[in-house]
Protein backbone atom coordinates (compact mmCIF):
# COMPACT_ATOMS: atom_id res chain seq x y z
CA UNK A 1 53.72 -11.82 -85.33
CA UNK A 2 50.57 -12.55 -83.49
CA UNK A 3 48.94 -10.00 -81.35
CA UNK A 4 48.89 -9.79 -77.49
CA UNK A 5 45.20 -10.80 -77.02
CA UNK A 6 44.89 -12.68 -73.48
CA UNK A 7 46.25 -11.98 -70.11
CA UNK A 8 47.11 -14.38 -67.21
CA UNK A 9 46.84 -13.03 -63.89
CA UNK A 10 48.10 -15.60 -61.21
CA UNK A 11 45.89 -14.90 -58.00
CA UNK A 12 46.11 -18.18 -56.36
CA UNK A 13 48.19 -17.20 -53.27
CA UNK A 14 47.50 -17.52 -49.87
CA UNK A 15 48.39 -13.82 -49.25
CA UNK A 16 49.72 -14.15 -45.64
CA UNK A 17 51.29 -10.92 -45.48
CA UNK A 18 47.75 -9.45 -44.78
CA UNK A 19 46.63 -11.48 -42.33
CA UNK A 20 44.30 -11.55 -41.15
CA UNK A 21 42.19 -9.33 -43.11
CA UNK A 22 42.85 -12.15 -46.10
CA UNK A 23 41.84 -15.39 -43.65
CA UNK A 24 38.18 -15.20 -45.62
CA UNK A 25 38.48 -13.08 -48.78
CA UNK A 26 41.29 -13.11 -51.47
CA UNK A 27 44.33 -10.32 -51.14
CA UNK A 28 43.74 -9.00 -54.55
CA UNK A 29 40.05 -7.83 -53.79
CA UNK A 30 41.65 -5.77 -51.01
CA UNK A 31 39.96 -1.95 -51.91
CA UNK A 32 42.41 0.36 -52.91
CA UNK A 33 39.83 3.27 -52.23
CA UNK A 34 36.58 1.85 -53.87
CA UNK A 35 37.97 -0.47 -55.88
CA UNK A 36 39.79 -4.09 -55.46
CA UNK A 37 43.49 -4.09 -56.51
CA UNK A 38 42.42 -6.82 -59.12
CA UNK A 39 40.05 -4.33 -60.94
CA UNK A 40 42.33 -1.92 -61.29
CA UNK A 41 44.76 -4.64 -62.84
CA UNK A 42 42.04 -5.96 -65.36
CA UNK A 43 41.13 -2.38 -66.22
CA UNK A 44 45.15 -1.70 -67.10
CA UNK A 45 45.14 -5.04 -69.00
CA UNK A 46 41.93 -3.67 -71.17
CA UNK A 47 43.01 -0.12 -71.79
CA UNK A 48 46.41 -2.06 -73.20
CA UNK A 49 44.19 -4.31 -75.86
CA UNK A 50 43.47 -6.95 -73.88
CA UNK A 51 40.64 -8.96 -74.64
CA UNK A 52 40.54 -12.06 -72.35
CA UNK A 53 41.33 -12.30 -68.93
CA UNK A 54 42.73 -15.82 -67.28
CA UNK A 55 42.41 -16.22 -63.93
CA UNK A 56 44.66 -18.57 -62.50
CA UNK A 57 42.83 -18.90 -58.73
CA UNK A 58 42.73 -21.32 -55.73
CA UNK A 59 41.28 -22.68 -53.15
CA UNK A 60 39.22 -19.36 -51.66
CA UNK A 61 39.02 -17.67 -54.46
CA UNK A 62 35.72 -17.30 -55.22
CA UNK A 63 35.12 -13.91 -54.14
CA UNK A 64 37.18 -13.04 -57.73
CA UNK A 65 34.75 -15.09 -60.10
CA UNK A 66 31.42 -12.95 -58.07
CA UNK A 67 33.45 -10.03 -58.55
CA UNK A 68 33.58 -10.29 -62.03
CA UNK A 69 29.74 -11.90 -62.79
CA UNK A 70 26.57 -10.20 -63.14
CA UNK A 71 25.53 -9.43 -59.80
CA UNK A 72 21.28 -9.60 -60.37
CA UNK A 73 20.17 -9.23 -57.01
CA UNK A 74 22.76 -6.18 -56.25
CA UNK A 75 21.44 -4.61 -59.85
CA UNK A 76 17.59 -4.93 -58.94
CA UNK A 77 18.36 -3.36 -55.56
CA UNK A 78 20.35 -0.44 -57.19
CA UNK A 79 17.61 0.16 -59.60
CA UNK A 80 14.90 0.01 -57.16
CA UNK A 81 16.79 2.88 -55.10
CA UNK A 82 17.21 5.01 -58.40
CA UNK A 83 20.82 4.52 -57.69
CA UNK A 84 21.92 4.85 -61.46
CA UNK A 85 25.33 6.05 -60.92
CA UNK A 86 26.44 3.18 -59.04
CA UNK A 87 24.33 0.61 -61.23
CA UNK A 88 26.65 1.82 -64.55
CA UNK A 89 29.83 1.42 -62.15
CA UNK A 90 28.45 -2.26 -60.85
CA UNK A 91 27.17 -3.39 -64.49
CA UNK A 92 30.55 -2.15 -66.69
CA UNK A 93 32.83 -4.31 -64.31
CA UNK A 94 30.97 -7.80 -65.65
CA UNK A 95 31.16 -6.43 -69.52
CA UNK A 96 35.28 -4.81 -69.15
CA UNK A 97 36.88 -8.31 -70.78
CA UNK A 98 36.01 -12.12 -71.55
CA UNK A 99 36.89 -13.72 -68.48
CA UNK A 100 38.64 -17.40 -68.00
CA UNK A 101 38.84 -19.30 -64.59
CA UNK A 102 41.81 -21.98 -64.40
CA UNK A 103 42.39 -23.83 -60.75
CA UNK A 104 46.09 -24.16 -59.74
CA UNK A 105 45.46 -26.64 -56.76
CA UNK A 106 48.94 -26.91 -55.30
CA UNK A 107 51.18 -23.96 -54.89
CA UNK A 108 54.51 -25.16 -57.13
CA UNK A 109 55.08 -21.92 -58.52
CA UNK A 110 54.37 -18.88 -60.85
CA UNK A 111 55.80 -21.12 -63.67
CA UNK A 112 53.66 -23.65 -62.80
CA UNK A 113 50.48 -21.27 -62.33
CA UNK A 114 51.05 -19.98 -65.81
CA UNK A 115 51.20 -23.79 -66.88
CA UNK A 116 47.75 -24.39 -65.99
CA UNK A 117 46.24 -21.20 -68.45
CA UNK A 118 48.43 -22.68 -71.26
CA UNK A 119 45.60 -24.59 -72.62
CA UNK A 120 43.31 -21.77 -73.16
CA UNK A 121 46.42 -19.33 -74.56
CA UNK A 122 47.51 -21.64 -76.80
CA UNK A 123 50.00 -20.57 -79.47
CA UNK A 124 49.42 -17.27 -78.57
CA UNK A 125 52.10 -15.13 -76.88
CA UNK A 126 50.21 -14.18 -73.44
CA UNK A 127 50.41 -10.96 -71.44
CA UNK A 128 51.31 -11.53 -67.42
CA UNK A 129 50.21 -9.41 -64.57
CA UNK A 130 51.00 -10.79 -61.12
CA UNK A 131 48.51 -9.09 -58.45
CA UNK A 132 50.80 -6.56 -56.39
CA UNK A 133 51.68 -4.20 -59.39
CA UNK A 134 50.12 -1.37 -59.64
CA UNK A 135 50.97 1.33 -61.97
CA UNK A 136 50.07 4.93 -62.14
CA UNK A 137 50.92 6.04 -65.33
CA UNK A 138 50.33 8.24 -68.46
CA UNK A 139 50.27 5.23 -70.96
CA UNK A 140 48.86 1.83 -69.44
CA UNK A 141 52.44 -0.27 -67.97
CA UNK A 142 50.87 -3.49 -69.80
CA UNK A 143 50.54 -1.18 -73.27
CA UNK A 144 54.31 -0.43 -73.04
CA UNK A 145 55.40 -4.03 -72.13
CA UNK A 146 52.87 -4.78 -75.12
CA UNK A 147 54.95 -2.45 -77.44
CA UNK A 148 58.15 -3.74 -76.25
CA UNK A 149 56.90 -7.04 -77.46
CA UNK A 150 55.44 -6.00 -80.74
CA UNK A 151 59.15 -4.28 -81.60
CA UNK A 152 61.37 -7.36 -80.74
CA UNK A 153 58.98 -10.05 -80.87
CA UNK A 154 60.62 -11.80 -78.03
CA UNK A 155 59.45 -12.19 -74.56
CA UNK A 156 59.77 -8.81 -72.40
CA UNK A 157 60.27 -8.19 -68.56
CA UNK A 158 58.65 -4.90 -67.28
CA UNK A 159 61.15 -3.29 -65.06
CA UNK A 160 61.58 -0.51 -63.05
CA UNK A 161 64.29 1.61 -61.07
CA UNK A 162 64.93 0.78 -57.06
CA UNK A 163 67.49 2.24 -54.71
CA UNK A 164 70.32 -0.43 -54.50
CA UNK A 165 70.10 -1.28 -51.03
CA UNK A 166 66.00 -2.37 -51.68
CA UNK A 167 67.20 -5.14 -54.77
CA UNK A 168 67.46 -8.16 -52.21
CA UNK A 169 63.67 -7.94 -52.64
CA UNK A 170 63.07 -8.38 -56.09
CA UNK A 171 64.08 -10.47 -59.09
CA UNK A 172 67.21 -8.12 -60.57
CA UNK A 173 68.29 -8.59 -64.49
CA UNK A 174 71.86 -8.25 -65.97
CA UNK A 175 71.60 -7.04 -69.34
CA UNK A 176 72.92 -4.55 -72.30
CA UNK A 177 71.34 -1.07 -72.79
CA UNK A 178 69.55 -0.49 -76.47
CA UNK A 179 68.20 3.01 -75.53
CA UNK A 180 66.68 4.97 -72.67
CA UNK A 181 63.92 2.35 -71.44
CA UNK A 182 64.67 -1.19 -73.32
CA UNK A 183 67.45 -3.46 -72.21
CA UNK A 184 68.44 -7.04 -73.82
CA UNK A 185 68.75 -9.30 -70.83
CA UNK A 186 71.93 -11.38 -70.48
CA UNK A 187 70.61 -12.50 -66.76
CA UNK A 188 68.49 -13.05 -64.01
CA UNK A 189 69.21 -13.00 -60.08
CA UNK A 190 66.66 -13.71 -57.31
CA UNK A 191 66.68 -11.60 -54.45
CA UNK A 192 70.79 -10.82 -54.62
CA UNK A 193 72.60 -8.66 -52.10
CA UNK A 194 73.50 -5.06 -52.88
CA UNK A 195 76.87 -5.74 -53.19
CA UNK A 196 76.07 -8.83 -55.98
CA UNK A 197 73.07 -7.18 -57.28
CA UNK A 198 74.04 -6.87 -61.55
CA UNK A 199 72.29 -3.79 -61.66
CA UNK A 200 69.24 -2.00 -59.89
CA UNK A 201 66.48 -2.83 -62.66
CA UNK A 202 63.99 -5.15 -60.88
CA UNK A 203 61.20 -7.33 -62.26
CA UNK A 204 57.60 -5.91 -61.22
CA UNK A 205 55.63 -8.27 -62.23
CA UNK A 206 54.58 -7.62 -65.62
CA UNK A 207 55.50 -9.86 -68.76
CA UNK A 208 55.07 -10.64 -72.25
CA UNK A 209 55.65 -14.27 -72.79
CA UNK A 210 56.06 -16.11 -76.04
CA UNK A 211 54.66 -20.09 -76.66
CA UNK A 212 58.12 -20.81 -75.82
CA UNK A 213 57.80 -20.25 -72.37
CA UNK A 214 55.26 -22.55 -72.01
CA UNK A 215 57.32 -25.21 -73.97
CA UNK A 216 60.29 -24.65 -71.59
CA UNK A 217 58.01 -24.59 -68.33
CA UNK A 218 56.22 -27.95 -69.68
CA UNK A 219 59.82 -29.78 -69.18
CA UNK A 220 60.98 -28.30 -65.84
CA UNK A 221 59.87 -30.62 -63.18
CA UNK A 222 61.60 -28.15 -60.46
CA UNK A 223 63.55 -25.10 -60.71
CA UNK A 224 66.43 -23.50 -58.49
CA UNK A 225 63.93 -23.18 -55.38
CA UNK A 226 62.32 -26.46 -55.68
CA UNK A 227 59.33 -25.03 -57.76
CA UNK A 228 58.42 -24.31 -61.36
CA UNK A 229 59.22 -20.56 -61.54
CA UNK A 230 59.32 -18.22 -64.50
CA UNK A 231 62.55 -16.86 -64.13
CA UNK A 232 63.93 -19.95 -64.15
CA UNK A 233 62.55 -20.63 -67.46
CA UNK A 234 64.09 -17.34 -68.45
CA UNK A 235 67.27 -18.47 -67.67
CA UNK A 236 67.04 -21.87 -69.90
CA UNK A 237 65.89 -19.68 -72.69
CA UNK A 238 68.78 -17.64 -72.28
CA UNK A 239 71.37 -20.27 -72.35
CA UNK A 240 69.82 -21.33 -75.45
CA UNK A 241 70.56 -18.08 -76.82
CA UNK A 242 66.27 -16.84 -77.08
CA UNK A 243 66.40 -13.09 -76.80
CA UNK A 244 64.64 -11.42 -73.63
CA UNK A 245 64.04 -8.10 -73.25
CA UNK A 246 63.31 -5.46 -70.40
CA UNK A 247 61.45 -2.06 -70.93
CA UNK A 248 61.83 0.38 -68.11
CA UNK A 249 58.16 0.92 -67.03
CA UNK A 250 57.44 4.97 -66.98
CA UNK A 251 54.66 6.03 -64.51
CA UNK A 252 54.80 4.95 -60.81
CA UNK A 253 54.79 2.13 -59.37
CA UNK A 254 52.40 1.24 -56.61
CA UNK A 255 53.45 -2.10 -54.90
CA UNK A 256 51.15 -3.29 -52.64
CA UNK A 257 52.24 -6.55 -51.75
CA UNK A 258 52.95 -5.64 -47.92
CA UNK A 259 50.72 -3.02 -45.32
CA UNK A 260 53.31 0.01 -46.00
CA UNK A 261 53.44 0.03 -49.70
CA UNK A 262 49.41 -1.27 -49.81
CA UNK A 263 48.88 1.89 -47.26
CA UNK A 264 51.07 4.34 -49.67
CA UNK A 265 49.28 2.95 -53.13
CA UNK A 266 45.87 3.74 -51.31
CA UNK A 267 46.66 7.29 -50.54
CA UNK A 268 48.30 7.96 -54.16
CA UNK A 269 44.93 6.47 -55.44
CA UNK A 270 42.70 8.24 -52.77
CA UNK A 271 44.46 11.89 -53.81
CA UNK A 272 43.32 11.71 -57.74
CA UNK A 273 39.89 10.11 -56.54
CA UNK A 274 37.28 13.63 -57.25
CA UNK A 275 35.13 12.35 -53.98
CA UNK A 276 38.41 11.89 -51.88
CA UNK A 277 40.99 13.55 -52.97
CA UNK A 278 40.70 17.33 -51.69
CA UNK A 279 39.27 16.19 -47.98
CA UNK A 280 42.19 13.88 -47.96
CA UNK A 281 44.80 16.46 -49.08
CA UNK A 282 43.26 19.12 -46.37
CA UNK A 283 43.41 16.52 -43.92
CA UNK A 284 47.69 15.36 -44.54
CA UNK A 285 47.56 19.49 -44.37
CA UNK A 286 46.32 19.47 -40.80
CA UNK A 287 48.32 16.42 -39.51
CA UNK A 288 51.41 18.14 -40.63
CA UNK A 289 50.56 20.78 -39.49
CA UNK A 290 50.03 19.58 -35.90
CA UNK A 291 53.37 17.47 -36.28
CA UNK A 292 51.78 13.84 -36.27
């Protein structure tokens, strides 16, 4: 079995939700507190053995590549202020992984995002982290997707828990129980109503996938919606009889792809941050307090 050694993370959206404070800049270098949401994802990718990062960007995207470069100018300027705090936090960003840059130039699809890193992941089973999932947790979300993968050897689905009526958001699996956290999935249903959903386990954007996936994606010209999608290729592996798993993600999750949950993932973050977190806790004191 190969090891997980290369991550796609599909950032090519438009991100309208967060308009318009994503008209000029990309939605996953939104700060959660000091850093963007896509750091935080590349640093969870890392701490779970990752050792390449693929971008899969767009048009607009460029503020992800500078992100992720050796900033000169910024470093001189630092040093030149005796700033040397902030110049080990600046430098250790360009120096956390090997990083890839892959152009998806029309929007057909995660499937077909994932297509265009395929070349560089070759034969290689590929972590997945899709930019709106956030975890807070003891041992790195990727790690235990990772793990899921290394005991089955089969492409996995992080998952996680969500009240019934809230699964006509999300991608929700049908599947058999194998013990407290793993499932074998027998199915996949987009966005189903409460009353259809198969069970409450939704997809949360975190994946192992195997080289099969990419073989399967290569000969979908469309999916159910119209557009290459992964889950479609999920379901063509599974009636094919290709084992997929699902591992119950422990830790929280911290969705912030829309204001309320991106609002509610800053102030979990903003609470464990040492400069922010006690004037921050005072202050939710005091607005209580006053009944706001």
């Amino acid at each position: 079995m190969k090891k997980v050694r290369k991550a796609i993370l599909p950032v090519a959206g438009f991100g309208t939700r967060f308009l318009p404070a994503t008209k000029a800049q990309p939605k996953e270098m939104l700060p959660v507190v000091d850093k963007p949401v896509i750091q935080y994802l590349v640093e969870e990718a890392v701490a779970s053995g990752i050792e390449e990062i693929i971008f899969v960007t767009g048009r607009g995207k460029r503020a992800i590549e500078d992100h992720f470069d050796v900033s000169y100018e910024l470093e001189d300027t630092l040093v030149e202020k005796n700033k040397h705090d902030l110049l080990e936090e600046v430098r250790k960003v360009a120096k956390l992984a090997k990083f890839s840059y892959v152009r998806q130039s029309m929007p057909l699809g995660d499937g077909h995002a994932l297509l265009q890193a395929a070349h560089i992941v070759g034969d290689e089973p590929a972590l997945v982290i899709f930019g709106d999932c956030l975890y807070d947790s003891e041992v790195p979300a990727s790690k235990q997707v990772i793990e899921t993968y290394e005991k089955y050897g089969d492409s996995v689905i992080g998952l996680s828990e969500v009240p019934r009526e809230e699964v006509s958001k999300f991608g929700v699996i049908d599947g058999v129980k194998l013990d407290e956290n793993t499932y074998e999935v027998k199915g996949m249903v987009e966005k189903p109503k409460p009353e259809d959903a198969p069970s409450n386990f939704v997809a949360v954007g975190k994946y192992v996938i195997t080289p099969e996936v990419f073989d399967v994606l290569r000969t979908m010209e469309h999916g159910k919606s119209g557009e290459i999608r992964l889950a479609d290729a999920f379901d063509l592996m599974l009636e094919k009889g290709r084992p997929i798993y699902g591992k119950i993600l422990e830790g929280e999750w911290l969705d912030t792809g829309d204001k309320f949950n991106f609002v509610k993932a800053t102030i979990h973050m903003a609470l464990k941050h040492p400069e922010t977190g006690e004037k921050l806790r005072e202050y939710l004191k005091c607005k209580n307090a006053l009944g706001l």
